[in-house]
Protein backbone atom coordinates (compact mmCIF):
# COMPACT_ATOMS: atom_id res chain seq x y z
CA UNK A 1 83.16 -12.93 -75.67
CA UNK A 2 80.86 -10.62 -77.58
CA UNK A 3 77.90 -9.16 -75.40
CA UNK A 4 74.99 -11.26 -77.74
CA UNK A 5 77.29 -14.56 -75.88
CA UNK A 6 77.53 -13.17 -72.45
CA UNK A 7 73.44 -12.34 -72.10
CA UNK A 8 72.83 -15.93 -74.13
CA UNK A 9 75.20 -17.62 -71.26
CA UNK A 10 73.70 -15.35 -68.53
CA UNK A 11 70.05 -16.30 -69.78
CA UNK A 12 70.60 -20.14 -69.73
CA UNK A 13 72.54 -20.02 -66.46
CA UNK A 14 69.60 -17.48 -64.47
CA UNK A 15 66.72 -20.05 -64.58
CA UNK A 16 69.49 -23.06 -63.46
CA UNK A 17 70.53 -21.05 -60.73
CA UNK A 18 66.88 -20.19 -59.66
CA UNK A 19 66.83 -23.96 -59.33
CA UNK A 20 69.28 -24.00 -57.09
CA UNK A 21 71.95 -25.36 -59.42
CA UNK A 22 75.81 -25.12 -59.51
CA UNK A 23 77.09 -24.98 -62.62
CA UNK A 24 80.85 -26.01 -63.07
CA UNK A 25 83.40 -26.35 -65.49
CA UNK A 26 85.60 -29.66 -65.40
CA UNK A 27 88.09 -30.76 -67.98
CA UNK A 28 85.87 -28.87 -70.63
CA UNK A 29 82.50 -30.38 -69.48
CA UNK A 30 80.05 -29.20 -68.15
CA UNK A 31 78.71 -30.25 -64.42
CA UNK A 32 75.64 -29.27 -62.76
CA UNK A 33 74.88 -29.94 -59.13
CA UNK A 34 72.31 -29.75 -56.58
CA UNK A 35 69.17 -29.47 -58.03
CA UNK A 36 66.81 -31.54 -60.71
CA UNK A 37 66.90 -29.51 -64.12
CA UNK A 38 64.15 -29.90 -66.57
CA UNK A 39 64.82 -31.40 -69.75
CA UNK A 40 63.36 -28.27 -71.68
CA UNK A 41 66.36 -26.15 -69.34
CA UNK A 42 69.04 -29.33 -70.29
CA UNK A 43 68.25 -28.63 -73.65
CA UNK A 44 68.54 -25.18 -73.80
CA UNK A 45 72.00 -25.54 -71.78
CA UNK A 46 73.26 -27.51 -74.94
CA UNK A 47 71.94 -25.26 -77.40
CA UNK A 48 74.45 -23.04 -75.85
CA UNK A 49 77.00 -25.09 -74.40
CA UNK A 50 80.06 -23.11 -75.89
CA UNK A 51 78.76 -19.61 -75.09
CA UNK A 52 78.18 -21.19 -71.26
CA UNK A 53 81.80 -22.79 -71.19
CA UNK A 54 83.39 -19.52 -72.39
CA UNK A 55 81.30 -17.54 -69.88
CA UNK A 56 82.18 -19.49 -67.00
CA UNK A 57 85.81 -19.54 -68.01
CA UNK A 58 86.28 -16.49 -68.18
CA UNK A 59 82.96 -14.34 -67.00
CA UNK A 60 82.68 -10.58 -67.73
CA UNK A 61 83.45 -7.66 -65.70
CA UNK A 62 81.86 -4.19 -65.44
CA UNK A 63 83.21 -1.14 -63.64
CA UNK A 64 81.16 0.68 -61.22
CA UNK A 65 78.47 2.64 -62.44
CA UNK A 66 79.99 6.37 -61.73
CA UNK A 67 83.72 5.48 -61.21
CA UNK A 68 84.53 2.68 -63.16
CA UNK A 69 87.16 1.57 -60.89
CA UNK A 70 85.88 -1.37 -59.12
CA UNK A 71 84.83 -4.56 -60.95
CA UNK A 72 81.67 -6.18 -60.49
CA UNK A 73 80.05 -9.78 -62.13
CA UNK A 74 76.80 -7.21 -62.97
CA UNK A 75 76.40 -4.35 -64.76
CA UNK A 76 74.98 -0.95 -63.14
CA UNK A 77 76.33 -1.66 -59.91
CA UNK A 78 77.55 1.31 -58.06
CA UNK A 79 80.51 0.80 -55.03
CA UNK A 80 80.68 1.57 -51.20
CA UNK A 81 82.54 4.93 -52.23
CA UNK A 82 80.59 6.07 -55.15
CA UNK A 83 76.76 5.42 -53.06
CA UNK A 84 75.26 8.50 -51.40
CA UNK A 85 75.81 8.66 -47.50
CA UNK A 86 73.32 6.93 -45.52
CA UNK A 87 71.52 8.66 -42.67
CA UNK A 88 72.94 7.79 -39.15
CA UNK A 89 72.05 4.85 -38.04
CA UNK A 90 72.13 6.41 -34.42
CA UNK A 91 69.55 5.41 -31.95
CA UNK A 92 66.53 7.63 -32.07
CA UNK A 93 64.73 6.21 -28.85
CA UNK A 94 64.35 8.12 -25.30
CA UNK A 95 66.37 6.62 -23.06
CA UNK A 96 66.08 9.37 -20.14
CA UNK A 97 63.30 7.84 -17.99
């Protein structure tokens, strides 16, 4: 899937899931659950119907942002090992009374 295809099928599929949609792939059709779509979105779902098919097939993966190692469904996204240390979580408070 070429990266044009993947944002098309990401763009339909963001304002569906906003909705509150699920979006499934049966037997080569398409299914959509849980929510009322507009008929401006339904249309714009079949303008695009293969990219959306082939993207839920099969949908891309990106490494982590510094490593590369670890696969995420988003680009940019940086893993548990890679992320800067947090501070302590340790409780501040004054317990001596």
């Amino acid at each position: 899937m070429t990266p044009a295809a993947s944002n098309a099928a990401r763009g339909v599929l963001r304002p569906l899931t906003a909705l509150g949609a699920r979006i499934t792939v049966e037997g080569g059709r398409l299914h959509i659950r849980g929510a009322t779509v507009p008929p401006h979105l339904l249309d714009t779902l079949r303008a695009h119907r293969g990219a959306v098919l082939e993207y839920l097939a099969a949908p891309p993966t990106y490494g982590c942002g510094r490593c590369g190692r670890y696969a995420f469904a988003e680009a940019g996204v940086t893993c548990y090992w890679c992320r800067p240390a947090r501070p302590s979580t340790a409780c501040h408070h004054d317990h001596e009374r």
